[in-house]
C-alpha atoms as a PDB file:
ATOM      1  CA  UNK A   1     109.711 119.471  94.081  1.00  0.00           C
ATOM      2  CA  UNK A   2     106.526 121.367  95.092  1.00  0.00           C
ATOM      3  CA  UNK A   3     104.642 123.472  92.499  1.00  0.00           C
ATOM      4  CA  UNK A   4     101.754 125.737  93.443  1.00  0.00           C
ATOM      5  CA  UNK A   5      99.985 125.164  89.989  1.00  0.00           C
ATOM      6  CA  UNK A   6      98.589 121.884  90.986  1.00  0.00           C
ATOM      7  CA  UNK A   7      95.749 122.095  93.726  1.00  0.00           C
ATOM      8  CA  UNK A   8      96.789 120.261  97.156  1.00  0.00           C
ATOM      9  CA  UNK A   9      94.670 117.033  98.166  1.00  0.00           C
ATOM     10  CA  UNK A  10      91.369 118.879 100.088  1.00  0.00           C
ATOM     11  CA  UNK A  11      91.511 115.645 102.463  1.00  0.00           C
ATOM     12  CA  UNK A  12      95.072 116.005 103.412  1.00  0.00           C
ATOM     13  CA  UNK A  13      94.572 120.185 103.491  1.00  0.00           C
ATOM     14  CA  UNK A  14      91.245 119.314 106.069  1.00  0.00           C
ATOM     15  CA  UNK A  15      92.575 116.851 108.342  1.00  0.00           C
ATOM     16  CA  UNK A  16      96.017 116.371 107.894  1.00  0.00           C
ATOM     17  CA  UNK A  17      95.340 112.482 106.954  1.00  0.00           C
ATOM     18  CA  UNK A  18      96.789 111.188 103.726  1.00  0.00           C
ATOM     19  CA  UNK A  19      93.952 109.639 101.169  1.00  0.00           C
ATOM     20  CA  UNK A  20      94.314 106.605  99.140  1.00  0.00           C
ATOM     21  CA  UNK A  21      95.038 109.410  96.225  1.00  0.00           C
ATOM     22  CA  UNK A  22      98.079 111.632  97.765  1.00  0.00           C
ATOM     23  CA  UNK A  23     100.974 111.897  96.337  1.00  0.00           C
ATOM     24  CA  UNK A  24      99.384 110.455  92.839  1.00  0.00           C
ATOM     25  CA  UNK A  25     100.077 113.441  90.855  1.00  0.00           C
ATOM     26  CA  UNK A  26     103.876 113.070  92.306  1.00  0.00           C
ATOM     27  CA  UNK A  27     103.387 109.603  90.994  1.00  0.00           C
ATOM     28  CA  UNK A  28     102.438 109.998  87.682  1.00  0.00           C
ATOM     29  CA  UNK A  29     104.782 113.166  86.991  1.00  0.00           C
ATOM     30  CA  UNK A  30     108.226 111.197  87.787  1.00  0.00           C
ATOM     31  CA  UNK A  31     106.224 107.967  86.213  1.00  0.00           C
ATOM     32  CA  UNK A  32     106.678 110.337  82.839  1.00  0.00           C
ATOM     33  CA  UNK A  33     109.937 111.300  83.378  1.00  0.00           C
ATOM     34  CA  UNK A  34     111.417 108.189  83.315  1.00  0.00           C
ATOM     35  CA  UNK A  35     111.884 108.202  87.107  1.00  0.00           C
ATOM     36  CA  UNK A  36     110.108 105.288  87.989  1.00  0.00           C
ATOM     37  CA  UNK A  37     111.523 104.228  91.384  1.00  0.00           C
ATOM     38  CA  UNK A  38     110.926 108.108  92.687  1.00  0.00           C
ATOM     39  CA  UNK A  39     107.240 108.018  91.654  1.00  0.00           C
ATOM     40  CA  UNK A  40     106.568 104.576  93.100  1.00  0.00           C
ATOM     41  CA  UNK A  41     107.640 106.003  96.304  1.00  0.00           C
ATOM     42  CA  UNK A  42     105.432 108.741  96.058  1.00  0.00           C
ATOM     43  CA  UNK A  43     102.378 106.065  96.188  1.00  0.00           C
ATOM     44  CA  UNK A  44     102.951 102.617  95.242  1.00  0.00           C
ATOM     45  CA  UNK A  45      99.114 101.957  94.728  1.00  0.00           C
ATOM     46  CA  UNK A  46     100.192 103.857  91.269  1.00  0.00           C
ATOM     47  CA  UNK A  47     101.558 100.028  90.409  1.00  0.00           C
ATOM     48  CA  UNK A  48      98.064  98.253  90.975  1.00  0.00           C
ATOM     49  CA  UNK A  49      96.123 101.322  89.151  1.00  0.00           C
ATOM     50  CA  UNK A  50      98.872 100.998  85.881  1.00  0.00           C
ATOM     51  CA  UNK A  51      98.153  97.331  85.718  1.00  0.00           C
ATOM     52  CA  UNK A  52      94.542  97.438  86.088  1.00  0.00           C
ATOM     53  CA  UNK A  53      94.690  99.911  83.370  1.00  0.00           C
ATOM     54  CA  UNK A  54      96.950  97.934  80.661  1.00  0.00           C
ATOM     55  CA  UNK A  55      94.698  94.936  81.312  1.00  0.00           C
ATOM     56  CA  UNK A  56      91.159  97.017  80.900  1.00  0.00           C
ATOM     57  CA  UNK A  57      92.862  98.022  77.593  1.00  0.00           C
ATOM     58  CA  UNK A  58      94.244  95.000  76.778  1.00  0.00           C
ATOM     59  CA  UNK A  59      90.657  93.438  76.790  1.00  0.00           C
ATOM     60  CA  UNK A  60      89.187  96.073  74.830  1.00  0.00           C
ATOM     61  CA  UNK A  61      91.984  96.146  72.009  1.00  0.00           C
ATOM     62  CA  UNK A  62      91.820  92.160  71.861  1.00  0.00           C
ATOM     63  CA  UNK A  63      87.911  93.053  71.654  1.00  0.00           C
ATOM     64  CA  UNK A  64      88.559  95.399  68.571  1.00  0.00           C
ATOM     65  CA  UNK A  65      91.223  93.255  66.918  1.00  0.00           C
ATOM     66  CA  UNK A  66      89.459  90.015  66.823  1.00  0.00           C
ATOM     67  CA  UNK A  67      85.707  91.051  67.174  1.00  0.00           C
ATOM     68  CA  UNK A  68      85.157  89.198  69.791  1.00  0.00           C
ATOM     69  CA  UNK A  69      83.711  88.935  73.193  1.00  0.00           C
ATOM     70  CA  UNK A  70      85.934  88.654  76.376  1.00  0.00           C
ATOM     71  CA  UNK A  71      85.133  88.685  79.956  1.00  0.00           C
ATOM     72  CA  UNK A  72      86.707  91.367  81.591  1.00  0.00           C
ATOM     73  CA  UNK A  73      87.078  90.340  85.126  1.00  0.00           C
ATOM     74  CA  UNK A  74      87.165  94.187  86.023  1.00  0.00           C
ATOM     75  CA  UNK A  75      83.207  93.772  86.123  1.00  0.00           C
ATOM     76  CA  UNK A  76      83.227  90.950  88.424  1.00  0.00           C
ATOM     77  CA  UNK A  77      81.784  92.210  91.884  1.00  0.00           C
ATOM     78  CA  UNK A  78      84.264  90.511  94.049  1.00  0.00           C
ATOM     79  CA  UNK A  79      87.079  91.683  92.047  1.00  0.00           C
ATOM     80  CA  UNK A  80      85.686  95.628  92.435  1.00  0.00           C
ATOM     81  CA  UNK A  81      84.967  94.821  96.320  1.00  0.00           C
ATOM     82  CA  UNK A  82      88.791  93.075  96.475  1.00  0.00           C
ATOM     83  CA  UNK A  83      90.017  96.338  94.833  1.00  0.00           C
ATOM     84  CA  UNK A  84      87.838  98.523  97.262  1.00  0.00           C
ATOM     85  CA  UNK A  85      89.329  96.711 100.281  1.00  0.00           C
ATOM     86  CA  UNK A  86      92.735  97.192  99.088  1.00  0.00           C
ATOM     87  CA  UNK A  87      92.162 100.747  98.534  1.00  0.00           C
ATOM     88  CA  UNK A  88      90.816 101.278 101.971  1.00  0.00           C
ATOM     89  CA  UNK A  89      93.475  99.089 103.724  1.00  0.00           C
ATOM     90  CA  UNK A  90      96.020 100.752 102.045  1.00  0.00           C
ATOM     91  CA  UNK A  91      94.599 104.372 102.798  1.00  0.00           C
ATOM     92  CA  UNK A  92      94.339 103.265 106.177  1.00  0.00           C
ATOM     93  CA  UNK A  93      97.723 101.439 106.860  1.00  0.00           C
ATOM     94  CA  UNK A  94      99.595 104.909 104.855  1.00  0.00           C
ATOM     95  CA  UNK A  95      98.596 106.674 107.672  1.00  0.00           C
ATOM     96  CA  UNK A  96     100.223 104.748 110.966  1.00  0.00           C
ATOM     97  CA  UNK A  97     103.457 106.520 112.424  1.00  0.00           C
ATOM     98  CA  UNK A  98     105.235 103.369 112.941  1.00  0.00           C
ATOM     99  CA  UNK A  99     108.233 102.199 110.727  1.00  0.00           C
ATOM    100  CA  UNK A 100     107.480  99.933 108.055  1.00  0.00           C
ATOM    101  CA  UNK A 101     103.780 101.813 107.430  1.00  0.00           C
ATOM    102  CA  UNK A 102     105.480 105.163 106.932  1.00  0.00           C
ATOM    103  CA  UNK A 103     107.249 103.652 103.721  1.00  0.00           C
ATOM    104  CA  UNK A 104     103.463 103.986 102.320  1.00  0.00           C
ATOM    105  CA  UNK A 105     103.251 108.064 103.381  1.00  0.00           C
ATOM    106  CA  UNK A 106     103.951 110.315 100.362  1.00  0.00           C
END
């Protein structure tokens, strides 16, 4: 399903590569349909970004509900440098031709 109302991904338009970020807004559009499998395929770094969400909010509502300080290991340097690294690996391994890396292509 292709719909001109959304813009296309400038990187992708440029060089023809696929970013970390393509096929997101496919994502997140099945996601809220209820077609989860479908929008997983469209970029299954949507998983890792929906978990690092619920626990960022999880630490803030436990922060609200019971006054109290918790670490949130979101502002730990080596966990933002592991998450950079998996971005970047994963932006780069989407973007191999070769059977099972195209799984990862939107």
């Amino acid at each position: 399903m292709r719909s001109e109302v959304f813009p296309k991904c400038p990187i992708y338009s440029l060089t023809g590569i696929y970013c970390a970020g393509c096929g997101s807004q496919r994502a997140v559009h099945q996601i809220l349909h209820g077609h989860i499998i479908e929008g997983i395929k469209h970029n299954i770094l949507i998983l890792f970004l929906i978990v690092v969400l619920l626990y960022d909010a999880s630490i803030k509502i436990l922060k609200l509900v019971f006054n109290q300080t918790y670490k949130n290991l979101l502002h730990n340097s080596k966990i933002t440098y592991t998450i950079l690294i998996l971005v970047i690996l994963f932006w780069i391994l989407r973007n191999i031709n070769l059977y099972p890396f195209t799984i990862l292509a939107p």
